[in-house]
PDB file of N, CA and C in Angstrom:
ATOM      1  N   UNK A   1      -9.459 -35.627 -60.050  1.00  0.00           N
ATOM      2  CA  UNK A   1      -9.118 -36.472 -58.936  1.00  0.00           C
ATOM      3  C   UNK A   1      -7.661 -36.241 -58.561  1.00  0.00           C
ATOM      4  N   UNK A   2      -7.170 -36.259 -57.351  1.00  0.00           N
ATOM      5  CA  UNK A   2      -5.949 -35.611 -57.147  1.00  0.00           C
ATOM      6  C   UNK A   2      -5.187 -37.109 -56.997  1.00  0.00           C
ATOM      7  N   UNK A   3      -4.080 -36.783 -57.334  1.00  0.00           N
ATOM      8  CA  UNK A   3      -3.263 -38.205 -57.667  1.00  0.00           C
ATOM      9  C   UNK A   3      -2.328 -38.205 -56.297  1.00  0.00           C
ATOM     10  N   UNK A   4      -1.860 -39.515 -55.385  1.00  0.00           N
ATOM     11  CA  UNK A   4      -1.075 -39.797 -53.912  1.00  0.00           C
ATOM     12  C   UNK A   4       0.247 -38.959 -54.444  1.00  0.00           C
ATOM     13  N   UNK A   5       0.997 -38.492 -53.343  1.00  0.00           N
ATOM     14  CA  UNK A   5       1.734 -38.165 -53.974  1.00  0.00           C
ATOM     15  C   UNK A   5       2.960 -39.157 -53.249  1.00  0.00           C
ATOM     16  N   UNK A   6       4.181 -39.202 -54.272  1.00  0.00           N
ATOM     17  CA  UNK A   6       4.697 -40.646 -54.064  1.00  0.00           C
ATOM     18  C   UNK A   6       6.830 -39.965 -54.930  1.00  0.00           C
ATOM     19  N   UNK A   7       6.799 -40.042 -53.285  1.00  0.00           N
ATOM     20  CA  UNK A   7       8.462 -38.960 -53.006  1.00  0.00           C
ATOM     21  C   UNK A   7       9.300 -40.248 -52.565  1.00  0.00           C
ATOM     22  N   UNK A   8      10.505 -40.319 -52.875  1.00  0.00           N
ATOM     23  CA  UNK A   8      11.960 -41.578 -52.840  1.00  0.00           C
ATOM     24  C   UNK A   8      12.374 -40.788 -51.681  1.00  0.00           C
ATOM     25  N   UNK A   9      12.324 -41.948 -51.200  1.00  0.00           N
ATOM     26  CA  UNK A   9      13.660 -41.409 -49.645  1.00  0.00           C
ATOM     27  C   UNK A   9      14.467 -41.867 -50.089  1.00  0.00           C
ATOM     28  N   UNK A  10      14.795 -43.092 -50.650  1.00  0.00           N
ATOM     29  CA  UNK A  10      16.330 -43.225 -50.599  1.00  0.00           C
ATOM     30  C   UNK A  10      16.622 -43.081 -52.009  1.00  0.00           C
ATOM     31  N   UNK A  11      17.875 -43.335 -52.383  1.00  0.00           N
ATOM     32  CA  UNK A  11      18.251 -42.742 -53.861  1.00  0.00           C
ATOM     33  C   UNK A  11      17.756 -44.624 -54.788  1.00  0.00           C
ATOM     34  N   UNK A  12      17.284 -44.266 -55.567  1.00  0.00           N
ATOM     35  CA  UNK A  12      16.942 -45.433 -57.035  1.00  0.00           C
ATOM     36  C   UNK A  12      17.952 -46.179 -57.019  1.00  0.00           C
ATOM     37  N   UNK A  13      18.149 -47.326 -57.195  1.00  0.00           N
ATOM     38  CA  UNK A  13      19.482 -48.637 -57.043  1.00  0.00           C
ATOM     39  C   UNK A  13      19.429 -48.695 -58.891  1.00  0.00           C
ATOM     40  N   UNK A  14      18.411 -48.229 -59.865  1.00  0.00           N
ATOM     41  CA  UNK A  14      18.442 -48.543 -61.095  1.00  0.00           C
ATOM     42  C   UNK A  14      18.515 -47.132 -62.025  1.00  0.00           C
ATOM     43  N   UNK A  15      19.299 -46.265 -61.591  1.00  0.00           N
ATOM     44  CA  UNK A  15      19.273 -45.087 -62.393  1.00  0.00           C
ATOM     45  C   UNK A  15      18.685 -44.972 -64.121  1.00  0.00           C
ATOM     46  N   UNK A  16      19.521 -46.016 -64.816  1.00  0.00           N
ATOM     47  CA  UNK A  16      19.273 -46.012 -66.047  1.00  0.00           C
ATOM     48  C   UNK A  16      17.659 -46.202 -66.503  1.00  0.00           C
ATOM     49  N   UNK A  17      16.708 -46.675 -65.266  1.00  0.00           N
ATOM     50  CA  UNK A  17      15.595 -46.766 -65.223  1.00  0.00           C
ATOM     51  C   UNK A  17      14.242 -45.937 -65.097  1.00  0.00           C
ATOM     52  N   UNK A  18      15.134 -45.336 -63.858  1.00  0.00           N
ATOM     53  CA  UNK A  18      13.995 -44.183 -63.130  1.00  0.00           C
ATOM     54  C   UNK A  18      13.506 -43.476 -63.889  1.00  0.00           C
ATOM     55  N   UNK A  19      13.833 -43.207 -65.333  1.00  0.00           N
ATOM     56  CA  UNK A  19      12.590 -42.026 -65.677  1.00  0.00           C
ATOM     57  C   UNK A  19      11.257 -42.943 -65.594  1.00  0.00           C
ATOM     58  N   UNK A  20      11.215 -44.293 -66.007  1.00  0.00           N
ATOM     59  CA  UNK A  20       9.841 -44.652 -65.671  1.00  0.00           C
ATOM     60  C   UNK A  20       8.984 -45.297 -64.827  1.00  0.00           C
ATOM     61  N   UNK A  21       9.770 -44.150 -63.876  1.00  0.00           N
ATOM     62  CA  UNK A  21       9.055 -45.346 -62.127  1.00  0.00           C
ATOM     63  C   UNK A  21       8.317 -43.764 -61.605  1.00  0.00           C
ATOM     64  N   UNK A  22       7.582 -44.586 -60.670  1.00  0.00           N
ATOM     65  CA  UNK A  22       6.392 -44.042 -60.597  1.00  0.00           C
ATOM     66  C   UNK A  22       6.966 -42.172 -59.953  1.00  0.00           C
ATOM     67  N   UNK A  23       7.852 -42.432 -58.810  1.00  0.00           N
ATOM     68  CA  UNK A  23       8.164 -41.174 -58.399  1.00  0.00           C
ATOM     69  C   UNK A  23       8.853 -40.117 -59.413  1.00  0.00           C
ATOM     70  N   UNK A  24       9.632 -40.558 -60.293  1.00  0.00           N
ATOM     71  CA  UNK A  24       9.534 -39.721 -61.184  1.00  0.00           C
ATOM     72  C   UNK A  24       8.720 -39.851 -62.394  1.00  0.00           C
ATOM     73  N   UNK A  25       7.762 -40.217 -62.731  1.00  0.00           N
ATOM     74  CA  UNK A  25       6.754 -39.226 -63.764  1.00  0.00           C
ATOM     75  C   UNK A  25       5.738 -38.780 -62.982  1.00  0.00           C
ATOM     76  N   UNK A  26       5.288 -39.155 -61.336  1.00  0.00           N
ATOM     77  CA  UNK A  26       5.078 -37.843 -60.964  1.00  0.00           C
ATOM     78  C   UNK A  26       5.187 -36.361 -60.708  1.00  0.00           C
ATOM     79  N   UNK A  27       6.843 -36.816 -60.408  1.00  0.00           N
ATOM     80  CA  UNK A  27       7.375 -35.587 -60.568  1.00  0.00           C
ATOM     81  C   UNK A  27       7.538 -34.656 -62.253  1.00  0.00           C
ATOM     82  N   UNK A  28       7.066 -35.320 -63.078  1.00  0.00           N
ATOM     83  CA  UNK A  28       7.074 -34.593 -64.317  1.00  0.00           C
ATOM     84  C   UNK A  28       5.557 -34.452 -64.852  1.00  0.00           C
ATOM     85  N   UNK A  29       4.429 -34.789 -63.202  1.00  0.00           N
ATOM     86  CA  UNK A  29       2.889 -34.869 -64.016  1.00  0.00           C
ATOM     87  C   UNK A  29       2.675 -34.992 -64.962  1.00  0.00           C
ATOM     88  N   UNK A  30       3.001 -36.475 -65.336  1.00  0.00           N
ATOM     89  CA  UNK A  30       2.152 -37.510 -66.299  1.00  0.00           C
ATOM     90  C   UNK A  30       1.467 -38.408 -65.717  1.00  0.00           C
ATOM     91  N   UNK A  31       0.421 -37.538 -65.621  1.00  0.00           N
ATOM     92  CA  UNK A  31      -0.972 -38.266 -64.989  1.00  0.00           C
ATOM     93  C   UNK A  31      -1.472 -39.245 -66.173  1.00  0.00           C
ATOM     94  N   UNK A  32      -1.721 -39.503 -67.218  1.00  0.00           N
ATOM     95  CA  UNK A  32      -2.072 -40.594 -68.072  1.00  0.00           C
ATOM     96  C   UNK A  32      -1.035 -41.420 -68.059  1.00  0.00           C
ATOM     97  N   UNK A  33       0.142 -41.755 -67.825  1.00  0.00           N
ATOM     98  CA  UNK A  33       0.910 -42.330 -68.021  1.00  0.00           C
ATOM     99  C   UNK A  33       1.023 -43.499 -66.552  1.00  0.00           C
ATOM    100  N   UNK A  34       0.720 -42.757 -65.193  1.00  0.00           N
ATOM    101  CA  UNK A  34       0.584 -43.034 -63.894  1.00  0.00           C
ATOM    102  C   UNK A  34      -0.665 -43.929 -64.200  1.00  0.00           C
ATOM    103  N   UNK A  35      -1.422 -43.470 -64.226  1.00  0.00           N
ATOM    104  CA  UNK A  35      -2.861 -44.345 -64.350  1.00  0.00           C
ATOM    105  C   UNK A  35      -2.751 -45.715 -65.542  1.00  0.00           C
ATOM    106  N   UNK A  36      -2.327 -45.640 -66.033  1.00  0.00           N
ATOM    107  CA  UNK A  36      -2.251 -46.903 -66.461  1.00  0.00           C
ATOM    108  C   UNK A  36      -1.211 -47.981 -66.352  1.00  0.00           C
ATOM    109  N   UNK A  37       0.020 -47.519 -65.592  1.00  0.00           N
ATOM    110  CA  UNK A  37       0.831 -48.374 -64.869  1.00  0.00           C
ATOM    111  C   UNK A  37       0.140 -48.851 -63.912  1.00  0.00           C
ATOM    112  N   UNK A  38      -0.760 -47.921 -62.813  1.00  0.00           N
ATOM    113  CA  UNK A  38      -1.462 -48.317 -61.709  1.00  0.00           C
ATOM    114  C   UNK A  38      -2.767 -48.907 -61.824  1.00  0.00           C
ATOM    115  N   UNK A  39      -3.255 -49.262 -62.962  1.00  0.00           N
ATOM    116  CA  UNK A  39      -4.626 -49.678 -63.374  1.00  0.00           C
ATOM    117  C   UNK A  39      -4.919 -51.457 -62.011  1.00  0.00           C
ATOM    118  N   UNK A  40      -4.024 -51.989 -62.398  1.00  0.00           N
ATOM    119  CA  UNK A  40      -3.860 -53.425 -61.605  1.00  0.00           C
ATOM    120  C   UNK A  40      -2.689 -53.293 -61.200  1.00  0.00           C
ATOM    121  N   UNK A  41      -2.441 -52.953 -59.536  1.00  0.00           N
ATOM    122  CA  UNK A  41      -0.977 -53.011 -59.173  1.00  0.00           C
ATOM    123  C   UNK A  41      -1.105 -54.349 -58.581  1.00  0.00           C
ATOM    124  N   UNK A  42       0.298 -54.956 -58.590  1.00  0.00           N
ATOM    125  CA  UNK A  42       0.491 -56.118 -57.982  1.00  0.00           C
ATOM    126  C   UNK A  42       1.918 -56.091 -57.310  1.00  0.00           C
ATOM    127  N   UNK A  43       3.102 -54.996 -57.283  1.00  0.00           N
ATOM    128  CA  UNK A  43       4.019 -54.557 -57.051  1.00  0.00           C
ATOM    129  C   UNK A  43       3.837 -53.154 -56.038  1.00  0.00           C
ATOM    130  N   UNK A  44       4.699 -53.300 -55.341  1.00  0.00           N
ATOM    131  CA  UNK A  44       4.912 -52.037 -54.156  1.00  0.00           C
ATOM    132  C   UNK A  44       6.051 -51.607 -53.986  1.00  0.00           C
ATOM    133  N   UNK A  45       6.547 -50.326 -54.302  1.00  0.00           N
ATOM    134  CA  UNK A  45       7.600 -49.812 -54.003  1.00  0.00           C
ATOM    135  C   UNK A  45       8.309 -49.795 -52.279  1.00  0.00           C
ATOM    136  N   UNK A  46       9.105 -50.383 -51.982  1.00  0.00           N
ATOM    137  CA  UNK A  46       9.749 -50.265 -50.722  1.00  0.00           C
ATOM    138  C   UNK A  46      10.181 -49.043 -50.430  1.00  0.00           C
ATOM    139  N   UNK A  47      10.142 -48.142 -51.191  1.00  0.00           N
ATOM    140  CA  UNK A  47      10.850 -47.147 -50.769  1.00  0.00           C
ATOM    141  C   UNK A  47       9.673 -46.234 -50.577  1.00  0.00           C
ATOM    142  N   UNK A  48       8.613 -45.767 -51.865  1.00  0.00           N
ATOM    143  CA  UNK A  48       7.431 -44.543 -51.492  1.00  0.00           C
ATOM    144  C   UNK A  48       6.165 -45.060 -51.070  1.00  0.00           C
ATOM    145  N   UNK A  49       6.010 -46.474 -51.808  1.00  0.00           N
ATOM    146  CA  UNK A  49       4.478 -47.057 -51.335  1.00  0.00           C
ATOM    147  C   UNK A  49       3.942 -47.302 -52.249  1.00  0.00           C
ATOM    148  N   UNK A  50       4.330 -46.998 -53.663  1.00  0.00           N
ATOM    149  CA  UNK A  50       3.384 -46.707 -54.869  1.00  0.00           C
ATOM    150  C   UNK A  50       3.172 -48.144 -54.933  1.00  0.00           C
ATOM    151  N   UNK A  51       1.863 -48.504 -55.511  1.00  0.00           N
ATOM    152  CA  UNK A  51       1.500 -49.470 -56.196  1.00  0.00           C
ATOM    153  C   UNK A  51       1.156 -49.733 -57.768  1.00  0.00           C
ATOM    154  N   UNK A  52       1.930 -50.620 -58.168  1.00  0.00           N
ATOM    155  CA  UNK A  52       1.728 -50.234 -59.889  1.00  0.00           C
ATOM    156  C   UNK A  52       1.796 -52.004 -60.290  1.00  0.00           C
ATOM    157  N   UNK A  53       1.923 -51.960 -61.749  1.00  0.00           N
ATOM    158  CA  UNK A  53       1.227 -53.176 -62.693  1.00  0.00           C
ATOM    159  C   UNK A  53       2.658 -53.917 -62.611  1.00  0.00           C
ATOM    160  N   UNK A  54       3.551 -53.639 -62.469  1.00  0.00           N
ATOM    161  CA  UNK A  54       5.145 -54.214 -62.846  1.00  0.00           C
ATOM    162  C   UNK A  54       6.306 -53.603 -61.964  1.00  0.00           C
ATOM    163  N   UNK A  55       6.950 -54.299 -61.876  1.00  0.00           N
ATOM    164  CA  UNK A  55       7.844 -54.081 -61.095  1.00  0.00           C
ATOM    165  C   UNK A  55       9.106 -53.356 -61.843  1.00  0.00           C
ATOM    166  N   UNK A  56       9.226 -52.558 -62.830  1.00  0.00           N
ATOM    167  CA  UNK A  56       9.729 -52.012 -64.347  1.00  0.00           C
ATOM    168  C   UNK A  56       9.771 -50.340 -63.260  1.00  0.00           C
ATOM    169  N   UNK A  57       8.633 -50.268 -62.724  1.00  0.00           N
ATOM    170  CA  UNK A  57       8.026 -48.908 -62.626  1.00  0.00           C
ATOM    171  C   UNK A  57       8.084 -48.334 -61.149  1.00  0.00           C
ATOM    172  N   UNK A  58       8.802 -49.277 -60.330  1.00  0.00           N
ATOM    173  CA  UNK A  58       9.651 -48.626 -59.061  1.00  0.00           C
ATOM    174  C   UNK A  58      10.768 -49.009 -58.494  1.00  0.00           C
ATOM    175  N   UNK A  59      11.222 -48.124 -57.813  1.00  0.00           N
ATOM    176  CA  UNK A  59      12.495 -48.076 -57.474  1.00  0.00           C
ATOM    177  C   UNK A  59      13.429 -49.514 -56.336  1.00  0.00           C
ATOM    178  N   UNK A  60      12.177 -49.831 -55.890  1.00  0.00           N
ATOM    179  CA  UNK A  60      12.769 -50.866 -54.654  1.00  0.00           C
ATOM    180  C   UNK A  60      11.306 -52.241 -54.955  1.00  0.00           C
ATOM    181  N   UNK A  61      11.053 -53.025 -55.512  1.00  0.00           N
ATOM    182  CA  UNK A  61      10.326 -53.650 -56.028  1.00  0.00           C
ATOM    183  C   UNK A  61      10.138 -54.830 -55.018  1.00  0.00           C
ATOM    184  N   UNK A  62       8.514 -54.818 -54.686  1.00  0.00           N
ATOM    185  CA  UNK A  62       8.292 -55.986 -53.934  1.00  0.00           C
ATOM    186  C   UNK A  62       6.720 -56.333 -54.079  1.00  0.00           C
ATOM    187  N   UNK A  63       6.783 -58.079 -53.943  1.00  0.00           N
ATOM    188  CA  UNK A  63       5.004 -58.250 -54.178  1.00  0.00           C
ATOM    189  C   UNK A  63       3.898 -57.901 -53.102  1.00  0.00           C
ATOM    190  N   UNK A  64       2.769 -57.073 -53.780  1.00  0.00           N
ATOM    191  CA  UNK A  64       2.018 -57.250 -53.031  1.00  0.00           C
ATOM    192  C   UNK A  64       1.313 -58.298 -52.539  1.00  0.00           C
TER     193      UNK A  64
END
């Protein structure tokens, strides 16, 4: 199954964070790791769109 693909326009406000938000461990295809952040999203990235379980796991954090 091909996974959205999910690119930052603007730069991360939480650097010390981003390795575990969604646009970057796509960018390092960790597809098991993606899928189970995204199992129940209830959070939306403002910046790519991603939807995931916590707001831990993107860059610009808002409720769905």
């Amino acid at each position: 199954m091909a996974m959205p693909s999910y690119t930052s326009e603007q730069p991360c406000g939480n650097n010390e964070l981003h390795d575990g938000h969604m646009c970057e461990l796509e960018s390092q295809q960790e597809w098991d790791i993606i899928r189970q952040i995204s199992m129940n999203p209830n959070v939306r990235c403002e910046n790519c769109g991603a939807e995931v379980n916590s707001a831990r796991n993107v860059c610009m954090p808002a409720d769905l």
